[in-house]
PDB file of N, CA and C in Angstrom:
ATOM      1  N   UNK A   1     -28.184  -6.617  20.985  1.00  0.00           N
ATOM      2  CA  UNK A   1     -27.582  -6.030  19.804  1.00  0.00           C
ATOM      3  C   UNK A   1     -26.106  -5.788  20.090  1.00  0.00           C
ATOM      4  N   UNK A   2     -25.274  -6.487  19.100  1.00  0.00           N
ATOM      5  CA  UNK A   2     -23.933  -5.845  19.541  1.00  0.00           C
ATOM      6  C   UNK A   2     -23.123  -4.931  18.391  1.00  0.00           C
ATOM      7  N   UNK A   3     -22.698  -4.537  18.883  1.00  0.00           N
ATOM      8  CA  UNK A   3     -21.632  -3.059  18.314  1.00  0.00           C
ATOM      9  C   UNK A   3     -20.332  -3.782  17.930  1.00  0.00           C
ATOM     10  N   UNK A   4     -20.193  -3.900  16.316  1.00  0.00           N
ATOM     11  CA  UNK A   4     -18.730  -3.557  15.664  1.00  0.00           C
ATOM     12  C   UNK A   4     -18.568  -2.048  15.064  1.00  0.00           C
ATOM     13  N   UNK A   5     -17.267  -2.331  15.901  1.00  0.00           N
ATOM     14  CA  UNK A   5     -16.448  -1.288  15.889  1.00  0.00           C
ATOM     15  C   UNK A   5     -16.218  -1.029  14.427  1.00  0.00           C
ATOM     16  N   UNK A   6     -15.896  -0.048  13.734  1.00  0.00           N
ATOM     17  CA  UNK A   6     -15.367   0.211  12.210  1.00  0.00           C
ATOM     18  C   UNK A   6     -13.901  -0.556  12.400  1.00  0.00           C
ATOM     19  N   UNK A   7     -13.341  -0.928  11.615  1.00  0.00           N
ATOM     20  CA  UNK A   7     -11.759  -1.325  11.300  1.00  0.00           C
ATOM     21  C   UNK A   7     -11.389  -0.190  10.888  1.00  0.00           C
ATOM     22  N   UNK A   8      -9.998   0.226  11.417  1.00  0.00           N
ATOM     23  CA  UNK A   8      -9.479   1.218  11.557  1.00  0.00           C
ATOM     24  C   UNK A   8      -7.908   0.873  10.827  1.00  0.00           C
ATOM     25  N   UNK A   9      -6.913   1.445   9.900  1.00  0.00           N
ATOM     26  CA  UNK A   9      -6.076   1.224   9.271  1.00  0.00           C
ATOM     27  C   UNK A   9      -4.868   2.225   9.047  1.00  0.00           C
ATOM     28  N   UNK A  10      -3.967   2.068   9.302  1.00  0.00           N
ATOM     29  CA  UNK A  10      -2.786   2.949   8.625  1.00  0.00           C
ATOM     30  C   UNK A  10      -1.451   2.596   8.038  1.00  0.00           C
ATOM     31  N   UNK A  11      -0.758   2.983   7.047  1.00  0.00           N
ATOM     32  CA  UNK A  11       0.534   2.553   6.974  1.00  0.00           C
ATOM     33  C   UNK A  11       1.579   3.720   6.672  1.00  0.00           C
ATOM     34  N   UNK A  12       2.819   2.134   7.017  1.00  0.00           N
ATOM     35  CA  UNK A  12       3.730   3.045   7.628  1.00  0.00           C
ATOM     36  C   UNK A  12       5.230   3.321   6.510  1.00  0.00           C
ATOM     37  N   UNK A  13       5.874   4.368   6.497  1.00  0.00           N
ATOM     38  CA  UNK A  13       7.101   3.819   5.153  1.00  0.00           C
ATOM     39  C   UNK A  13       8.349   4.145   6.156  1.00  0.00           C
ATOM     40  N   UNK A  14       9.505   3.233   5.786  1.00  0.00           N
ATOM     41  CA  UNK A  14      10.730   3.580   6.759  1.00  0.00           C
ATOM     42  C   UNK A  14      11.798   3.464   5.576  1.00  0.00           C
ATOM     43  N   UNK A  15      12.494   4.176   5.394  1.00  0.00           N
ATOM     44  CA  UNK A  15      14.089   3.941   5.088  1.00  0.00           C
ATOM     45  C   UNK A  15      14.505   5.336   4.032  1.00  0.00           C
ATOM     46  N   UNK A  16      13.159   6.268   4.163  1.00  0.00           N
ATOM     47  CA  UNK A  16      14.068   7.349   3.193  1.00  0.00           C
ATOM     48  C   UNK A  16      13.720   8.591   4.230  1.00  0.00           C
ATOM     49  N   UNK A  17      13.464   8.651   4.787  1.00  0.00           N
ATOM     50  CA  UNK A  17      13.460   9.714   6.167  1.00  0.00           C
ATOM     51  C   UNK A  17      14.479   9.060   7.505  1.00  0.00           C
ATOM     52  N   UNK A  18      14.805   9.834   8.481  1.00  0.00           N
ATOM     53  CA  UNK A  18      15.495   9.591   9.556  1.00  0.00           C
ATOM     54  C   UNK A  18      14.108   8.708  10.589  1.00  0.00           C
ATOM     55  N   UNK A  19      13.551   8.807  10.590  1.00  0.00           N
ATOM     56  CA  UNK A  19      12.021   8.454  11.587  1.00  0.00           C
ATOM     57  C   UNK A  19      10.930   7.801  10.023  1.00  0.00           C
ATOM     58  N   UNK A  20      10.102   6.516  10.928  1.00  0.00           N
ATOM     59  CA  UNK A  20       9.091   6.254   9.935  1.00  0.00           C
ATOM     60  C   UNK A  20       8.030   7.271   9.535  1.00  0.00           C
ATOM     61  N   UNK A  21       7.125   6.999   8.787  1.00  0.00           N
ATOM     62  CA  UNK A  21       5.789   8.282   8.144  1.00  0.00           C
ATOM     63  C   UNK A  21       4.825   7.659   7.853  1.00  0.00           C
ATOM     64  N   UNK A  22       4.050   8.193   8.639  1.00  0.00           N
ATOM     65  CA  UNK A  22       2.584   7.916   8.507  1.00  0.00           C
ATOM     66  C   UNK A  22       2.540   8.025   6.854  1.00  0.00           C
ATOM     67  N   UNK A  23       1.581   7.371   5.890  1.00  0.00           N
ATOM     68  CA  UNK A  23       1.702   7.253   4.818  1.00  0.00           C
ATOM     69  C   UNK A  23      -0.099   7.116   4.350  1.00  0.00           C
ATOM     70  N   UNK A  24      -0.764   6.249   4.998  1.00  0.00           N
ATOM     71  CA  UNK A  24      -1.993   6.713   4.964  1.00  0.00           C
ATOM     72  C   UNK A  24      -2.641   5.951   6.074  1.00  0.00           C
ATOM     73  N   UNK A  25      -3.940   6.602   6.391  1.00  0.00           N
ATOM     74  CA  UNK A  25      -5.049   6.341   7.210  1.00  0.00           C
ATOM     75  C   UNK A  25      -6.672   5.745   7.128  1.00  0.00           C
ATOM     76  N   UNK A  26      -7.541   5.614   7.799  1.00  0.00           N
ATOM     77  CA  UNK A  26      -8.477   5.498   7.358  1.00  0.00           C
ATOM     78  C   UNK A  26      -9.444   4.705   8.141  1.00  0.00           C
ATOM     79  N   UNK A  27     -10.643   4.884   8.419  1.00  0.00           N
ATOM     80  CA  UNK A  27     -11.210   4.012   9.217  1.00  0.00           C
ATOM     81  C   UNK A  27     -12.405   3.033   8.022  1.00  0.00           C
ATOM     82  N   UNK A  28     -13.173   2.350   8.415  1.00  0.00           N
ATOM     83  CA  UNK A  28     -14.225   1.643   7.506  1.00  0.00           C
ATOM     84  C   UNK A  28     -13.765   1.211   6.417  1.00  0.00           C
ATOM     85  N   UNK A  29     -14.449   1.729   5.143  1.00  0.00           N
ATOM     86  CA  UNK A  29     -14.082   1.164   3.616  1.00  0.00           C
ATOM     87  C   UNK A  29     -12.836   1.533   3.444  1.00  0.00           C
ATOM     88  N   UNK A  30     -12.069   2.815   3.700  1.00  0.00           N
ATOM     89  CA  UNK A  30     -11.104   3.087   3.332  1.00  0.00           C
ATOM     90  C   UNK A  30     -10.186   2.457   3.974  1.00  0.00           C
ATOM     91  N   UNK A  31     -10.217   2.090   5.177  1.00  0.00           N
ATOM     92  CA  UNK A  31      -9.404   1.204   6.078  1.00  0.00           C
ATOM     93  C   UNK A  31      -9.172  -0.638   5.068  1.00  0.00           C
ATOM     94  N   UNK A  32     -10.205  -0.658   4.778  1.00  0.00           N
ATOM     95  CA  UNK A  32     -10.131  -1.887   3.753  1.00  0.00           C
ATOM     96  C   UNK A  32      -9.656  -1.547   2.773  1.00  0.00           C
ATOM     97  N   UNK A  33      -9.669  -0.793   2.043  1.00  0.00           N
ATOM     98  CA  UNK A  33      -8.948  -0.256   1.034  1.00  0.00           C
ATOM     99  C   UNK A  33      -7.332  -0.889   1.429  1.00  0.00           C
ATOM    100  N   UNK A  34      -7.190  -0.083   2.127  1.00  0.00           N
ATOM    101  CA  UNK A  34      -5.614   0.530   2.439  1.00  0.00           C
ATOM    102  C   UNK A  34      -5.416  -1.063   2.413  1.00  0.00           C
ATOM    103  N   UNK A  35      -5.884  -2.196   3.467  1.00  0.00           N
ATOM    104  CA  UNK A  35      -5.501  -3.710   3.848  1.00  0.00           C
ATOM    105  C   UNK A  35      -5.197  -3.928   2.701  1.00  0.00           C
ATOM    106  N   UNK A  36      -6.574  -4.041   1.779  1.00  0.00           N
ATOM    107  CA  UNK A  36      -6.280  -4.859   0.029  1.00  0.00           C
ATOM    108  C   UNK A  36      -5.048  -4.098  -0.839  1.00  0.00           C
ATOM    109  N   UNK A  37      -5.123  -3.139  -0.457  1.00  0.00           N
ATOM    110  CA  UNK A  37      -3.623  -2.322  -1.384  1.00  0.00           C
ATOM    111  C   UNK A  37      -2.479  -3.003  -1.097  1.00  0.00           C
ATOM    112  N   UNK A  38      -2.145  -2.953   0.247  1.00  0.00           N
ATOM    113  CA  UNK A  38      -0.810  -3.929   1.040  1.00  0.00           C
ATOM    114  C   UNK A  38      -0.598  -4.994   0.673  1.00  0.00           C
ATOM    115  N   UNK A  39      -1.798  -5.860   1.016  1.00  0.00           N
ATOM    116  CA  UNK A  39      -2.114  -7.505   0.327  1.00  0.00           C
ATOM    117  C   UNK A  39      -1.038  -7.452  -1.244  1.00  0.00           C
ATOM    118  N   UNK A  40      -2.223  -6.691  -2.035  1.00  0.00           N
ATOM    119  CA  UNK A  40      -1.729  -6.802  -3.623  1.00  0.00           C
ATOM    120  C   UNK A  40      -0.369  -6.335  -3.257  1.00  0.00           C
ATOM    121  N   UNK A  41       0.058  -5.552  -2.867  1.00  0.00           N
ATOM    122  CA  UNK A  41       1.483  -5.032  -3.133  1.00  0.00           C
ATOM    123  C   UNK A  41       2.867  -5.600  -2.249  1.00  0.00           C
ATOM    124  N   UNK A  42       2.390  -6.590  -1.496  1.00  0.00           N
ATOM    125  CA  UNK A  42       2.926  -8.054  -0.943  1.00  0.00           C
ATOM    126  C   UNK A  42       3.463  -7.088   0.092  1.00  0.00           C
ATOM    127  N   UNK A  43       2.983  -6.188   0.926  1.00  0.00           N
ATOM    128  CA  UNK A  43       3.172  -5.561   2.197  1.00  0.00           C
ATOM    129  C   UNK A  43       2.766  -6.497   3.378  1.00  0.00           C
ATOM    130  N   UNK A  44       3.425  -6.686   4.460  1.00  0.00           N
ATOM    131  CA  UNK A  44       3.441  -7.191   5.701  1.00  0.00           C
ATOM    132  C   UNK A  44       1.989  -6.275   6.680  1.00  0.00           C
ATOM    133  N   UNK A  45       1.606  -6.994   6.939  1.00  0.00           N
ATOM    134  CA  UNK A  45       0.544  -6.391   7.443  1.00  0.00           C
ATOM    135  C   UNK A  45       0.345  -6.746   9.065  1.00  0.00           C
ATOM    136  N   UNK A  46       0.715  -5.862  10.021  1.00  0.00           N
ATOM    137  CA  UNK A  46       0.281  -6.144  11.791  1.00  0.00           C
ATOM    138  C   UNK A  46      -0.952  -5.660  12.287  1.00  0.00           C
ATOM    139  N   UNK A  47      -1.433  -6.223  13.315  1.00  0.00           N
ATOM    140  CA  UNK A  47      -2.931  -6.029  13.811  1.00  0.00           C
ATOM    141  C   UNK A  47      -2.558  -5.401  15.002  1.00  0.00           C
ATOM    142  N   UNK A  48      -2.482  -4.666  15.201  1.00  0.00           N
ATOM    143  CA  UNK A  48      -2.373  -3.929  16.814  1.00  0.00           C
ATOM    144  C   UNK A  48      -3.330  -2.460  16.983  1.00  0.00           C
ATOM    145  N   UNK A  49      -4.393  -2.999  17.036  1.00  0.00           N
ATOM    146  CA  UNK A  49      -5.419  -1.704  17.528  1.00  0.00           C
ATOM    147  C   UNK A  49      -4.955  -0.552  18.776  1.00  0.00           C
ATOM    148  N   UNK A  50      -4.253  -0.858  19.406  1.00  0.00           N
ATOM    149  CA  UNK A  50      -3.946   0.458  20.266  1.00  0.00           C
ATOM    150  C   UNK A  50      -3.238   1.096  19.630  1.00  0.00           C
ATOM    151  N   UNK A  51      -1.606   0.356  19.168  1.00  0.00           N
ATOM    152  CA  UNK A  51      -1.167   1.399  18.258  1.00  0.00           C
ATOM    153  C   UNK A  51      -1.754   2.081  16.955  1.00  0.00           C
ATOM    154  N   UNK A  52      -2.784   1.594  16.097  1.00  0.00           N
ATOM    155  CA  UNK A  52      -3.019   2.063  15.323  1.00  0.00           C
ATOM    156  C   UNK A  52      -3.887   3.012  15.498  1.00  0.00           C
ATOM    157  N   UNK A  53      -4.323   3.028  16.930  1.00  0.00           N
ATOM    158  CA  UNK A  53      -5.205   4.392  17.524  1.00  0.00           C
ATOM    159  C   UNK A  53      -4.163   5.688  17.588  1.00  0.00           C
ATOM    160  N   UNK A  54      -3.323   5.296  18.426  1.00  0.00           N
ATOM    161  CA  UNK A  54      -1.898   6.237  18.422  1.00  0.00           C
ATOM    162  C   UNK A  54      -1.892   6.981  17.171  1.00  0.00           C
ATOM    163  N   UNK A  55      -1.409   6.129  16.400  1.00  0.00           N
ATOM    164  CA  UNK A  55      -0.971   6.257  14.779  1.00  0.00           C
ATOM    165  C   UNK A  55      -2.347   7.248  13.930  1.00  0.00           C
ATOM    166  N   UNK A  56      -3.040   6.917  14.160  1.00  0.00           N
ATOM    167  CA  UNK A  56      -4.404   7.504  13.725  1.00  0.00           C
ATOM    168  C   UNK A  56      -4.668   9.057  14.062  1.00  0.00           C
ATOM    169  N   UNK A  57      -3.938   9.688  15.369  1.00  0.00           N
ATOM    170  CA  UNK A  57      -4.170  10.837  15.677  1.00  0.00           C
ATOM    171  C   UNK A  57      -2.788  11.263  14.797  1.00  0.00           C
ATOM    172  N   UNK A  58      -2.165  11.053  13.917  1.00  0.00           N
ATOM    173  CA  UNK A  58      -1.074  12.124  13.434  1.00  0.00           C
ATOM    174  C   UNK A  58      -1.891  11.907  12.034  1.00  0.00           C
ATOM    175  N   UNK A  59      -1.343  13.012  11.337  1.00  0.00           N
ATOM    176  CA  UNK A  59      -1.627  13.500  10.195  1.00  0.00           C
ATOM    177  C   UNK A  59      -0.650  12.536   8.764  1.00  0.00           C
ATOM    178  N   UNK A  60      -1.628  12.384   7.922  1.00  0.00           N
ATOM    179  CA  UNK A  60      -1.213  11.696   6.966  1.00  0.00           C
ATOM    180  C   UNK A  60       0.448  12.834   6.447  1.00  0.00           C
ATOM    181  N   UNK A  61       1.526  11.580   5.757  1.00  0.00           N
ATOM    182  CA  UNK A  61       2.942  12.369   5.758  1.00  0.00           C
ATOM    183  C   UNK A  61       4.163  12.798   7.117  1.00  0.00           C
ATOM    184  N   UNK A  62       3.164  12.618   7.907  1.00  0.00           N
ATOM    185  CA  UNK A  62       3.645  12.688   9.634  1.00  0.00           C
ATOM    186  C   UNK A  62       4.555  12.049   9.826  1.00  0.00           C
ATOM    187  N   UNK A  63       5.906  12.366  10.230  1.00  0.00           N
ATOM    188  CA  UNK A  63       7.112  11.509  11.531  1.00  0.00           C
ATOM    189  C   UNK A  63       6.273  10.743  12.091  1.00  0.00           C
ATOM    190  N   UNK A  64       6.410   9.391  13.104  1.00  0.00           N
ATOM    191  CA  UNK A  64       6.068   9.251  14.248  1.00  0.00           C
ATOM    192  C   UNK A  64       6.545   9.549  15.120  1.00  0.00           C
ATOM    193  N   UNK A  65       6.036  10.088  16.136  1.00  0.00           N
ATOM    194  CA  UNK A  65       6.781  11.172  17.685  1.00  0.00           C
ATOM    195  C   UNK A  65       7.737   9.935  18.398  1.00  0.00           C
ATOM    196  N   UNK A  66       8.336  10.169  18.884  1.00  0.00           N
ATOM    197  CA  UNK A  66       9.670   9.425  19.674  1.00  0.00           C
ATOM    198  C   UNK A  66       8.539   8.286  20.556  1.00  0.00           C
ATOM    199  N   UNK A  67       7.950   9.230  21.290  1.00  0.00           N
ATOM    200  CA  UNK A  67       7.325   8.008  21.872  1.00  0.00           C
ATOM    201  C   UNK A  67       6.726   7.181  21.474  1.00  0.00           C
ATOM    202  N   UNK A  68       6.323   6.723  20.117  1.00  0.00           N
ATOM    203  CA  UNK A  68       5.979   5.562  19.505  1.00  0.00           C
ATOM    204  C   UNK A  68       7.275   4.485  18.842  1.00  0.00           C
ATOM    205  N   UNK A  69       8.584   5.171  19.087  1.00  0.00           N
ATOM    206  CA  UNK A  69       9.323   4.850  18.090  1.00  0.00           C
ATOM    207  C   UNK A  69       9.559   2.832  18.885  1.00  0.00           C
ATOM    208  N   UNK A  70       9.740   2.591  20.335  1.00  0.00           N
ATOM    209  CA  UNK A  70       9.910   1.306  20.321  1.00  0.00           C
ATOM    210  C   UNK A  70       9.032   0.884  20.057  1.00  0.00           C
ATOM    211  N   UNK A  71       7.123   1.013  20.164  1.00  0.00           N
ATOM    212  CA  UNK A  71       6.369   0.192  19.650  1.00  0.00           C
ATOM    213  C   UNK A  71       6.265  -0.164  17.854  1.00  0.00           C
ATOM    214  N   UNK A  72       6.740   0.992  17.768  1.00  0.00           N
ATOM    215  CA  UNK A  72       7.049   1.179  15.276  1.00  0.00           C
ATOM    216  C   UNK A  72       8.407  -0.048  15.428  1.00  0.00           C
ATOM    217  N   UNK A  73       9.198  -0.119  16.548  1.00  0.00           N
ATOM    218  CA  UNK A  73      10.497  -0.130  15.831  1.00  0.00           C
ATOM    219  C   UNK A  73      10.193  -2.498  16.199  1.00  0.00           C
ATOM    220  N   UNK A  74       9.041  -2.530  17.190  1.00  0.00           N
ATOM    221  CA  UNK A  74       8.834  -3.863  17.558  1.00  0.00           C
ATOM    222  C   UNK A  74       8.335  -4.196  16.032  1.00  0.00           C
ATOM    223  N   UNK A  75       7.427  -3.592  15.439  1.00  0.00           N
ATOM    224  CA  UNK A  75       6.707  -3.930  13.760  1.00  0.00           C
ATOM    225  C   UNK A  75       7.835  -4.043  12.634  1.00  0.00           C
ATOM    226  N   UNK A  76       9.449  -3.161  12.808  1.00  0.00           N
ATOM    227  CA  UNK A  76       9.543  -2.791  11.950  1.00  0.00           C
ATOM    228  C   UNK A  76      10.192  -4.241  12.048  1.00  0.00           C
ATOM    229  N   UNK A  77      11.133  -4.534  13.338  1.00  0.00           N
ATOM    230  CA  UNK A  77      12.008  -5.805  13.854  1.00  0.00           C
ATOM    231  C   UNK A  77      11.488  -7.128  13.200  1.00  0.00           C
ATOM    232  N   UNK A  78       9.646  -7.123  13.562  1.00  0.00           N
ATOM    233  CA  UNK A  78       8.973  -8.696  12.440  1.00  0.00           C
ATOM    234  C   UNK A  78       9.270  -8.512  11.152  1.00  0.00           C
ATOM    235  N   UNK A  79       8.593  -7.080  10.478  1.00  0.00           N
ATOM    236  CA  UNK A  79       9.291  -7.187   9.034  1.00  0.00           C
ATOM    237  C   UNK A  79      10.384  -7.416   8.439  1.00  0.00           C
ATOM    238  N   UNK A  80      11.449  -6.933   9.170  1.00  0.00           N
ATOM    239  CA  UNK A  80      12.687  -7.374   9.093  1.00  0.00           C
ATOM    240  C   UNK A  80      13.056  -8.626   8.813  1.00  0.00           C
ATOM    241  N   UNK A  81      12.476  -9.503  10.056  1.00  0.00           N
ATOM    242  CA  UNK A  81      12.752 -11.002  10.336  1.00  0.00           C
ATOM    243  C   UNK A  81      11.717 -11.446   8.958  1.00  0.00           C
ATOM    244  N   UNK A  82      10.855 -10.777   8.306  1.00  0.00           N
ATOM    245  CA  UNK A  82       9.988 -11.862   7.386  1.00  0.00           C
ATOM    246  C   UNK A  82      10.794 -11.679   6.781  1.00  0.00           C
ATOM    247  N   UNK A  83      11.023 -10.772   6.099  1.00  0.00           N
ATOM    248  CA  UNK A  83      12.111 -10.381   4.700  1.00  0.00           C
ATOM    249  C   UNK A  83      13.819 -10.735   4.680  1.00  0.00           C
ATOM    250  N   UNK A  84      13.882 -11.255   5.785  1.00  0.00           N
ATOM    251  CA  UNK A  84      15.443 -11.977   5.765  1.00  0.00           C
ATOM    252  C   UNK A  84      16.159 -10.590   5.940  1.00  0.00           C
ATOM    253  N   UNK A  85      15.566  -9.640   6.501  1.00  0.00           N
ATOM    254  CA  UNK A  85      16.508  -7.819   6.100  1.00  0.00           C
ATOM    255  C   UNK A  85      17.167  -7.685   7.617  1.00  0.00           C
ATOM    256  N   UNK A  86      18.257  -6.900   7.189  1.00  0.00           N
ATOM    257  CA  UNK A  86      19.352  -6.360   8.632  1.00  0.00           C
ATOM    258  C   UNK A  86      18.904  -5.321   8.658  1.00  0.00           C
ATOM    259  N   UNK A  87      19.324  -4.019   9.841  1.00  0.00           N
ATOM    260  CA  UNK A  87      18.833  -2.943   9.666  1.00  0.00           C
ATOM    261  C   UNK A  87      19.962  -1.866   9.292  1.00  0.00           C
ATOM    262  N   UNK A  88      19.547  -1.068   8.096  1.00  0.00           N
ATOM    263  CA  UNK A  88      20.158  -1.285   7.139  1.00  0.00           C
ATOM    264  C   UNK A  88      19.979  -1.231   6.180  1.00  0.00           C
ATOM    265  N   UNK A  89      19.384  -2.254   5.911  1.00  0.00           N
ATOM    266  CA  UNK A  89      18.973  -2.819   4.376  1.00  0.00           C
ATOM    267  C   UNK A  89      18.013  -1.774   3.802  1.00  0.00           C
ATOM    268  N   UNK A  90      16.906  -1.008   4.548  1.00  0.00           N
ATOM    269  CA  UNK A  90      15.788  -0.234   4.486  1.00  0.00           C
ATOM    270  C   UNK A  90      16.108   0.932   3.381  1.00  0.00           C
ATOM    271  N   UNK A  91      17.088   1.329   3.654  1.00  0.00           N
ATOM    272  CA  UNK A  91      17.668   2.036   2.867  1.00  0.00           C
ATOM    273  C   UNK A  91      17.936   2.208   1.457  1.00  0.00           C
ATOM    274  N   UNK A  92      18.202   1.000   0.827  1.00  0.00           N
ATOM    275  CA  UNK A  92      17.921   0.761  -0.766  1.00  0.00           C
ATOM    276  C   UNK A  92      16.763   0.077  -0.960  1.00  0.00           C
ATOM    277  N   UNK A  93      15.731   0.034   0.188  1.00  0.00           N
ATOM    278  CA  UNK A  93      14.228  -0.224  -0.582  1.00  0.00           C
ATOM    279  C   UNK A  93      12.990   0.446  -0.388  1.00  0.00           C
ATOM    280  N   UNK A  94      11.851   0.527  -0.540  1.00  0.00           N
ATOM    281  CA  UNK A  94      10.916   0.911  -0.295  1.00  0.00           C
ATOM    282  C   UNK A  94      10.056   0.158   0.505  1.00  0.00           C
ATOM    283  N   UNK A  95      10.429   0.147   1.907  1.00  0.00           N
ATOM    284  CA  UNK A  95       9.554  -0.551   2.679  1.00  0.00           C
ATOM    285  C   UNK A  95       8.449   0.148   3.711  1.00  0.00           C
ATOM    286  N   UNK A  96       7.439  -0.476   3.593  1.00  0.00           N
ATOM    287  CA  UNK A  96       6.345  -0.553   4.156  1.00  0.00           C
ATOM    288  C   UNK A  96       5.513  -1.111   4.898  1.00  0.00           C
ATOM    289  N   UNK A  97       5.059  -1.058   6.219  1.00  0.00           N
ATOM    290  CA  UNK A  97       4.518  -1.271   7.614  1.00  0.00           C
ATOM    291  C   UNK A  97       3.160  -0.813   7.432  1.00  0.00           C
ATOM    292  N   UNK A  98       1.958  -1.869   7.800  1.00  0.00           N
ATOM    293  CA  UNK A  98       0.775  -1.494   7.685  1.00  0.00           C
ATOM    294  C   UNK A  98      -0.018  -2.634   8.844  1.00  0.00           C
TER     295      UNK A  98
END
């Protein structure tokens, strides 16, 4: 018999605070939830289960603590590069990391 794990989910918002924010969480259905929300809402979506364990112990609305900030800031660097964005740019949009 083997054991799956629940899928586990969170996202992230950067450019109207000084530090990114936890924005929401969720493990199982709600964790799918959150994926299909991103999808529809043409959000960039990364797979990294350790960090999203990290990410998972702060509270929904949460800073992320300094010590996550180079592993947030490696996610934020791909989004960047998908969206053609400098850093910078974050600032007149509403972007989102999930």
């Amino acid at each position: 018999m083997s054991y799956k794990p629940s899928r586990r989910a969170v996202a992230l918002e950067y450019g109207k605070r000084l530090a990114p924010v936890m924005t929401a969480k969720g493990q199982g259905e709600t964790a799918e939830l959150i994926i299909e929300e991103a999808k529809k809402q043409g959000i960039h979506i990364a797979e990294d289960p350790q960090l999203v364990a990290l990410l998972g112990q702060l509270e929904v609305n949460e800073e992320i603590p300094e010590s996550l900030y180079v592993a947030v800031s490696v996610i934020l660097s791909w989004v960047y590069w998908l969206k053609g964005m400098e850093p910078g740019d974050e600032k007149g949009l509403d972007s989102s990391v999930d």
